[in-house]
Every structure is written in C-alpha cells, then in structure tokens.
Protein backbone atom coordinates (compact mmCIF):
# COMPACT_ATOMS: atom_id res chain seq x y z
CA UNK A 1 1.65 -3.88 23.25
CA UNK A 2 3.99 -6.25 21.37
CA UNK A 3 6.61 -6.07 18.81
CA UNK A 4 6.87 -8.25 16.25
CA UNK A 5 9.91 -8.90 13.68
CA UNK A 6 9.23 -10.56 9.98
CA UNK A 7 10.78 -10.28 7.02
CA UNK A 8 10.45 -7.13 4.62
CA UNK A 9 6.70 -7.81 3.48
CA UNK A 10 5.59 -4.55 1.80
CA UNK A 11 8.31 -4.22 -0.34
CA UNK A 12 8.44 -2.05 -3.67
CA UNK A 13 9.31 -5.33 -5.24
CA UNK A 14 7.62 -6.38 -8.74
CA UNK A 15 4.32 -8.25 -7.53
CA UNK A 16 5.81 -10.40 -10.74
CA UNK A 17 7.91 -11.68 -8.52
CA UNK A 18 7.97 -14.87 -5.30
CA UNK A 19 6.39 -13.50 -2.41
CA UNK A 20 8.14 -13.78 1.06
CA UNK A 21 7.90 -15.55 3.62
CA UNK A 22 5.71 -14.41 6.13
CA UNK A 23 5.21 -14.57 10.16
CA UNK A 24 1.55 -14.27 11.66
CA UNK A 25 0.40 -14.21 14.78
CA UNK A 26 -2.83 -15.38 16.04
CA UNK A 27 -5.19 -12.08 17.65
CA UNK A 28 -8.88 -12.50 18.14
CA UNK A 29 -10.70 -10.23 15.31
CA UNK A 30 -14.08 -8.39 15.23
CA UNK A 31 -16.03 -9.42 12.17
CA UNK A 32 -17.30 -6.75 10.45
CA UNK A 33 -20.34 -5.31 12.05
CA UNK A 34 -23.09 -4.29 9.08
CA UNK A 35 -23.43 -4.85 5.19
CA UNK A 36 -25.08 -2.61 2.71
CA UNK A 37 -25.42 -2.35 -0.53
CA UNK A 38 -22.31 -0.44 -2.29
CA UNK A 39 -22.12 3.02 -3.38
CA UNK A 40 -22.14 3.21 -6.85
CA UNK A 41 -20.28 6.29 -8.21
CA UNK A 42 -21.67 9.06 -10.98
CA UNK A 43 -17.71 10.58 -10.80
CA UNK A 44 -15.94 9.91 -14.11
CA UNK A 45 -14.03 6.80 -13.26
CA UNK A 46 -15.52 3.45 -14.76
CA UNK A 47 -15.83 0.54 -12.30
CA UNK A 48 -14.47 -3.25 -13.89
CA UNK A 49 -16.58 -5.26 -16.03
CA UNK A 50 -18.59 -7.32 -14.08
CA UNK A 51 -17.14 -10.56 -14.99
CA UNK A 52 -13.87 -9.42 -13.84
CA UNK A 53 -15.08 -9.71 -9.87
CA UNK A 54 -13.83 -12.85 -8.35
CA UNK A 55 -15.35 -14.84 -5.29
CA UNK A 56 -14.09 -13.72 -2.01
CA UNK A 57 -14.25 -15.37 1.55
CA UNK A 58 -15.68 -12.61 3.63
CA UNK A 59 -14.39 -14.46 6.95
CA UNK A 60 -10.89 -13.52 6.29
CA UNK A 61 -11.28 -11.11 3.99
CA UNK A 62 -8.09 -8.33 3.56
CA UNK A 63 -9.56 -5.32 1.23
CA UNK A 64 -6.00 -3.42 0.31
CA UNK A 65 -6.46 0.79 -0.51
CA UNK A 66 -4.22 2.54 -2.54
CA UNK A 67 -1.64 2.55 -4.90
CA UNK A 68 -1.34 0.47 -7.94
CA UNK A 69 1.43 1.34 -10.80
CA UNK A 70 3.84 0.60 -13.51
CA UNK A 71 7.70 -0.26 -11.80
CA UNK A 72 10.36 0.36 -14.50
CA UNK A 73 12.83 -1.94 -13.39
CA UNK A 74 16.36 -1.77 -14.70
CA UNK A 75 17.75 -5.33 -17.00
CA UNK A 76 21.05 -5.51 -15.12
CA UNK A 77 21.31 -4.87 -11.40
CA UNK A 78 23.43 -2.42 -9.43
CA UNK A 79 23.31 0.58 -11.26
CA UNK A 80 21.75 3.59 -10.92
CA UNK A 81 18.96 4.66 -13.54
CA UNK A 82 20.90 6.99 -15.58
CA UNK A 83 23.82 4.19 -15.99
CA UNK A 84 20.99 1.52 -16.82
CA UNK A 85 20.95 0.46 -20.42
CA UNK A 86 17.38 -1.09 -20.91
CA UNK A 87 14.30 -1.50 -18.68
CA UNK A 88 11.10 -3.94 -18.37
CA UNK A 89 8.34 -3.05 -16.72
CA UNK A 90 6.81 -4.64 -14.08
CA UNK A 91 3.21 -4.75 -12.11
CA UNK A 92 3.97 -2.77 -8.36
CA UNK A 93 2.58 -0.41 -5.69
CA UNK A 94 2.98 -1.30 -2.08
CA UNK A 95 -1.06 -2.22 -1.61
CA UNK A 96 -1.58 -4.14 -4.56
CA UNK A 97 1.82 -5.97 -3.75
CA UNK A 98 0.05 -7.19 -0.48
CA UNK A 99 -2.88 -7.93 -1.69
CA UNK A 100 -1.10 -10.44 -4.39
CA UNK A 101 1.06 -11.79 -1.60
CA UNK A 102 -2.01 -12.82 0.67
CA UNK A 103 -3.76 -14.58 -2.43
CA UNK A 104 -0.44 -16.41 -3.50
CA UNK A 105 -0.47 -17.32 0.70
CA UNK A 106 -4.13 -19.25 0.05
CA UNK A 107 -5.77 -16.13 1.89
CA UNK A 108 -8.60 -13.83 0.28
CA UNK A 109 -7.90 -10.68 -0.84
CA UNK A 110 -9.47 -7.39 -2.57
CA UNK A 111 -8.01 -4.38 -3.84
CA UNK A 112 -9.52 -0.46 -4.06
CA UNK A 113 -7.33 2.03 -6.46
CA UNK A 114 -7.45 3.52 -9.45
CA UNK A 115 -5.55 3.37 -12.47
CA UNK A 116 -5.87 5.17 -15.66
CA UNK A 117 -7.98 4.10 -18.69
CA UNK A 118 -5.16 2.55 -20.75
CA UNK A 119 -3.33 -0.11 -21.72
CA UNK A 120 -1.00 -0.04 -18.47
CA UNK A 121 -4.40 0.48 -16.26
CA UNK A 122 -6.35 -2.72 -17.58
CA UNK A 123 -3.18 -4.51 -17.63
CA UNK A 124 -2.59 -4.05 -13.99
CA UNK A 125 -6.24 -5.15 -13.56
CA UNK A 126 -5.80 -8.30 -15.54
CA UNK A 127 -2.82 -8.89 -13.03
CA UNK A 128 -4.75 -8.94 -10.17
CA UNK A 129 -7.34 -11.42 -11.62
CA UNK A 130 -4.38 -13.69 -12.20
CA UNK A 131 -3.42 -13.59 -9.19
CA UNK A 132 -6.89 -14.49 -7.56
CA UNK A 133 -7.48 -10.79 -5.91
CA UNK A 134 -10.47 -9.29 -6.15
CA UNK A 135 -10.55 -6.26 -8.28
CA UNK A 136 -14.09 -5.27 -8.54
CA UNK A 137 -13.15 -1.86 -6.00
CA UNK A 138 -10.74 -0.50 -9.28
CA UNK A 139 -12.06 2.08 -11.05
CA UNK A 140 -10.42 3.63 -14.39
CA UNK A 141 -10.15 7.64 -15.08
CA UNK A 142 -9.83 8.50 -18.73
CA UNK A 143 -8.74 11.59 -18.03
CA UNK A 144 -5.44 10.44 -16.29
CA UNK A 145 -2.60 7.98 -16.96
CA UNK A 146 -1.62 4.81 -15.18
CA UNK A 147 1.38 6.34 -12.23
CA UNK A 148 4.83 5.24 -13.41
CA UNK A 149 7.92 4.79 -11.39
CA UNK A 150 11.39 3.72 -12.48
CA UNK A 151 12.81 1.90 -9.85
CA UNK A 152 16.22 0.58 -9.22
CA UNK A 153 18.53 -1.29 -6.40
CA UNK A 154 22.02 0.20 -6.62
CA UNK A 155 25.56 -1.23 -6.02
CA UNK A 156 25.81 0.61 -2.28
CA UNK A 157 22.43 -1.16 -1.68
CA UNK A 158 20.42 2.25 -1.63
CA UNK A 159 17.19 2.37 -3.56
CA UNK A 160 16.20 4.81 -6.13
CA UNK A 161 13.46 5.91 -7.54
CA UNK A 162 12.03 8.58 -9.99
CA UNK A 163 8.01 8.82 -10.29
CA UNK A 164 5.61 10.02 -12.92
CA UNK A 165 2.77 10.51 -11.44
CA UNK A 166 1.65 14.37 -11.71
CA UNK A 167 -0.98 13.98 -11.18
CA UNK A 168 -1.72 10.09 -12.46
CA UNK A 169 -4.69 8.57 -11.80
CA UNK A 170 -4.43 6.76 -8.37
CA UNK A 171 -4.14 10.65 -6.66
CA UNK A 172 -7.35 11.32 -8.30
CA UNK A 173 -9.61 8.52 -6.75
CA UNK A 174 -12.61 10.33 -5.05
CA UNK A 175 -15.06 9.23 -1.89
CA UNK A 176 -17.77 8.76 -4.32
CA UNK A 177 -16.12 5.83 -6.19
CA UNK A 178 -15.89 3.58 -2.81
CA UNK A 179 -17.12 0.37 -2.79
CA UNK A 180 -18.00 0.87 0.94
CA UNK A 181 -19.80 -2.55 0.80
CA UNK A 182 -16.37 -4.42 -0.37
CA UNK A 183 -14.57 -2.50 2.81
CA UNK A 184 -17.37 -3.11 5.28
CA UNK A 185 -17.21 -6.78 4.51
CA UNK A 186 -12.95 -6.84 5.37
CA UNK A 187 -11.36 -8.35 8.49
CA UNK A 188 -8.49 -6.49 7.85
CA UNK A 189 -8.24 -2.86 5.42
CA UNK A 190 -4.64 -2.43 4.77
CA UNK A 191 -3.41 0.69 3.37
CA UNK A 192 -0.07 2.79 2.95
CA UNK A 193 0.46 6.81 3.35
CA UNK A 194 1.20 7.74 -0.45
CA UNK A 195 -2.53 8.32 -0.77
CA UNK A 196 -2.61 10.99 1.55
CA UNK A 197 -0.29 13.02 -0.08
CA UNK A 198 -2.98 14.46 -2.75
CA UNK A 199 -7.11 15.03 -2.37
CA UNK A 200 -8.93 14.04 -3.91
CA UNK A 201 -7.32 11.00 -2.45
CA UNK A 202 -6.87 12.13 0.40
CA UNK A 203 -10.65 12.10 1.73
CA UNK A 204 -11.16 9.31 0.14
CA UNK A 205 -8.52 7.20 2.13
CA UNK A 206 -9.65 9.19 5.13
CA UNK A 207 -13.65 7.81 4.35
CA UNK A 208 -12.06 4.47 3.41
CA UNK A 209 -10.52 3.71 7.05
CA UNK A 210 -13.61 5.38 8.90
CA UNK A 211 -16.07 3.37 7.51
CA UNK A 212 -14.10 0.41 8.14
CA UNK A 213 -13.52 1.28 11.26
CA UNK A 214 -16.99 2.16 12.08
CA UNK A 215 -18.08 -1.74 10.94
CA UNK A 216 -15.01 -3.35 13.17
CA UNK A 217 -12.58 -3.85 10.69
CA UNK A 218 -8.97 -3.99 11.87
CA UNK A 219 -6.66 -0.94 10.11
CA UNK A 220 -3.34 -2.47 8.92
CA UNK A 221 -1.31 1.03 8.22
CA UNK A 222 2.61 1.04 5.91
CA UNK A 223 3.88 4.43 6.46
CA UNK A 224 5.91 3.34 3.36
CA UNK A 225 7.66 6.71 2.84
CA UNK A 226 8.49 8.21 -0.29
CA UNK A 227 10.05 11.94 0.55
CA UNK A 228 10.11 12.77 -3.33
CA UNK A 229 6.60 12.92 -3.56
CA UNK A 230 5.28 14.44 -0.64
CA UNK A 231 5.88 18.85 -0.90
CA UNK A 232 8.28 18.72 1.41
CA UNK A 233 9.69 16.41 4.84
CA UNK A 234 7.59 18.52 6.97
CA UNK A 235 4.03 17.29 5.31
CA UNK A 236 5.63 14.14 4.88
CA UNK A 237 5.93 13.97 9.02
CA UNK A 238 2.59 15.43 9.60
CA UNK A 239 0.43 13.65 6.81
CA UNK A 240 1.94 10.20 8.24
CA UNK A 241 1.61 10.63 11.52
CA UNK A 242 -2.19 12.08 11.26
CA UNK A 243 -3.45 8.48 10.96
CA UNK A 244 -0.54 7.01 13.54
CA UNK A 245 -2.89 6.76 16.16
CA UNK A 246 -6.59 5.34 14.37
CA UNK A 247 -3.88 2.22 12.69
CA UNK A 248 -4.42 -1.07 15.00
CA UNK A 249 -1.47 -2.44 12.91
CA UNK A 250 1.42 -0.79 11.95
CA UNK A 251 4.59 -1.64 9.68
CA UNK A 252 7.72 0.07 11.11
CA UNK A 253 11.20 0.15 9.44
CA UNK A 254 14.07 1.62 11.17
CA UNK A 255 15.09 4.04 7.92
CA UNK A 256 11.56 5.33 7.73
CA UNK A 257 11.20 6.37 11.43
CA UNK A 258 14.82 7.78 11.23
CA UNK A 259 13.72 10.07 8.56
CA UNK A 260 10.21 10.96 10.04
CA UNK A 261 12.37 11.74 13.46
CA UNK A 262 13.88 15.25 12.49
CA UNK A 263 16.28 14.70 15.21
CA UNK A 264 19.53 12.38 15.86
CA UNK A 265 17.90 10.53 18.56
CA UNK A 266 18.12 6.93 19.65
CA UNK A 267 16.37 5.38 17.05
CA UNK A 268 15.00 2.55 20.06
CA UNK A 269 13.90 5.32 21.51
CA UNK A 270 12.04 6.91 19.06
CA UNK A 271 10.26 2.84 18.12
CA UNK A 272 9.33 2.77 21.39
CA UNK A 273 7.48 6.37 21.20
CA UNK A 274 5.58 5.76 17.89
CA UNK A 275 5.26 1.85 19.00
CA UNK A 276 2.79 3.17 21.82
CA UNK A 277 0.17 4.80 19.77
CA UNK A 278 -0.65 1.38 18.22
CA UNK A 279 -1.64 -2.52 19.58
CA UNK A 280 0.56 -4.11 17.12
CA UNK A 281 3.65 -2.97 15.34
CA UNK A 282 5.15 -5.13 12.78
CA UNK A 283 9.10 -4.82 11.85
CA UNK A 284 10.22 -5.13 8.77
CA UNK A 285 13.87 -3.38 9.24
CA UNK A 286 16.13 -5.60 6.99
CA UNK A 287 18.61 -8.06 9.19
CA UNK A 288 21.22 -5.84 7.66
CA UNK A 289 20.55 -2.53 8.92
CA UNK A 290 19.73 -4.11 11.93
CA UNK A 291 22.78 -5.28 12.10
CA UNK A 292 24.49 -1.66 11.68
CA UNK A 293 22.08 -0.21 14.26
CA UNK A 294 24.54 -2.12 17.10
CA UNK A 295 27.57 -1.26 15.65
C-alpha cells in the first residue's frame, strides 16, 4: 500500500472556478464486468430531458454520487459570514466539483444526485452540460429545494460554513431512482460521506457502491467531513468509517482524520492506521498544515 501526495482536489471550491492541478498514477483497472438496461424509477423525482444526456467514453468512464448544491460565496474575502456585506452564488458540492474537474482534464465523466425542481436545481444541471459531464443520473424532487450552503474563507484561514439543507433534496434521493446501468458502465464511482448522513440516501449510496462493486468498478471514497450536519461527532466517526474498508481509493486530509480520531494521538500514527484498510490513499493535506504538523 502506497501513499500518495497531490494538491487539494476535492475542494468546496465554486466548480465556477480553474480546476487544479492534478497528480495520477498509473494502476491496472478492471473494466466493468456486465451491462443492463437501467432502472427506471416510479419514485417522485423526474429524470433529465433526454436531450440533456451527453456522450460518454465508457473506457474511462468516472460516474461521481452525491451532492450537488448552491455555494453562497461572500464578494470580499476574509471575513466571516455575518461581517460579509453581499454574496453571489456559485455552482458546488464536493462530487459534482470532481466530476467538472475530470471533464475540464479531457477525461469522461457522469454525475448521480438530486436536486430540487427549481430554478437553482435545473441551473445546476445546465452547469454540468456546460461543462461536458454527463447528467442523465440527476433526478429532480418537486417536493424539496435545491441544498444551499453559505460558504466563506476567513482572515485566520479557517473555513466556515452554514447549510440549508433540512431536509433539501439531495438527502432525499432513493435506490429506486439509480441509473444502475450509468454506474455499472464506470471505471471509477467516486463518492463523498455527506450522503450517508440521511436515508433515504443513505441506502441508496450504500446500493450505489455495491453494485459497482459487484461489476468491478474501482470505489474512489472523500470522507469530506462536515461535523455540522451529521447529529453529532460520534455518527459522524461511525457513518464514515462504515464504508472505510469497501473504498479502493481514499482521500485523506490531516484535519479530517484529526477530528474523526477522538484522541490526541500522533496524527502519523493514526494515517498509518486508517491508511491500511485501503490500496490507495490519496493526500490532499494543504502544504501549509503540513508544514505546522513538524513544528
């Protein structure tokens, strides 16, 4: 097992914004082992309009699960949200942010969320066709808004964030609206951990990444913690780790770990625990906080 260092990729950065640079490294990959027609859903959300579903290589496709919002984003930098005077908004959530990134990179790429039936939802959507991702896996609830989050980078260099999402309509995306045919047809399903938080969600990621797995397609896993919306640290721990071991790629950063640790413990310690339960671990610790870590 290997360790690998890149630059902060999954980022809760705008997706209207430059991707970064990123490192790859060459691994042989099964190719997925069946096909079958997708499962169409009867649930209440509505799939895209069919001319909205872009070509995709299936060779190197990357199918991305879960989140897809609104980011709130503050007009001047450094302050905290209450001391902001205006905001823009901005297309985010960690997933769809990856999925963009691999399409701007020349790779192909597919996204599986769901948004609400509104003006934020089938803007988001619009975004992704822009941006060359394949969107036919979205699905739109009436019943529930698009997630919000106002987001903002403050002066001591500590995110903040406040979310409306309660319950929005991302948390309410059920097993029967799967395009099991778009993730059976992946090389790689990436997904995060905020979609475990909630069911109906919940199952459905779970069904998501064993169907996948079941057809040979590689698990790419961001723990990506958010402590405000999970009930409480505890379920944060155990919900994240549930999946620790079924990931064949994970994305580690040292402040996430530190707060899924419950203990004061050498944090190289700790990578090295949590590094073992999966083939490839991908770091994406900021050169800063590295930085601190040996002072």
């Amino acid at each position: 097992m290997a360790v690998y260092s890149s630059p902060a990729l999954w980022s809760s950065a705008s997706l209207l914004s430059s991707p970064p640079r990123l490192c790859f490294t060459r691994r042989t990959l099964r190719p997925s082992a069946f096909s079958s027609p997708p499962l169409r859903s009867n649930a209440q959300g509505k799939a895209f309009p069919g001319d909205a579903v872009l070509d995709t290589k299936e060779s190197s496709l990357v199918v991305c699960f879960g989140e897809m919002l609104i980011d709130f984003v503050p007009t001047t930098n450094g302050l905290s949200l209450a001391e902001a005077p205006a905001f823009k908004k901005a297309a985010g959530g960690a997933p769809a942010n990856v999925a963009v990134g691999i399409a701007r990179l020349g790779g192909s790429s597919a996204f599986i969320g769901k948004v609400g039936e509104d003006e934020f939802g089938y803007m988001l959507a619009d975004i992704l066709k822009e941006n060359n991702v394949n969107n036919e896996g979205m699905r739109f609830d009436p019943g529930a808004r698009t997630a919000l989050a106002f987001v903002t980078l403050r002066s001591d260099g500590e995110r903040e964030f406040m979310f409306y999402r309660n319950p929005s309509a991302d948390m309410l995306l059920q097993e029967a609206e799967l395009d099991f045919d778009l993730i059976r047809k992946a090389k790689i399903l990436h997904y995060g951990s905020i979609s475990l938080i909630t069911e109906p969600c919940k199952s459905a990621h779970i069904a998501a990444a064993k169907a996948a797995k079941e057809a040979g397609v590689v698990l790419s896993y961001d723990p990506n913690l958010r402590l405000p919306l999970w009930p409480s640290a505890k379920s944060a721990r155990e919900g994240i780790l549930s999946i620790w071991e079924t990931a064949d790629i994970i994305k580690k950063e040292k402040i996430h770990l530190m707060k899924l640790s419950f203990a004061n413990c050498t944090i190289q310690i700790l990578i090295y625990y949590l590094s073992l339960k999966a083939p490839m671990v991908v770091d994406t610790t900021p050169r800063s906080s590295v930085e601190e870590s040996r002072v």
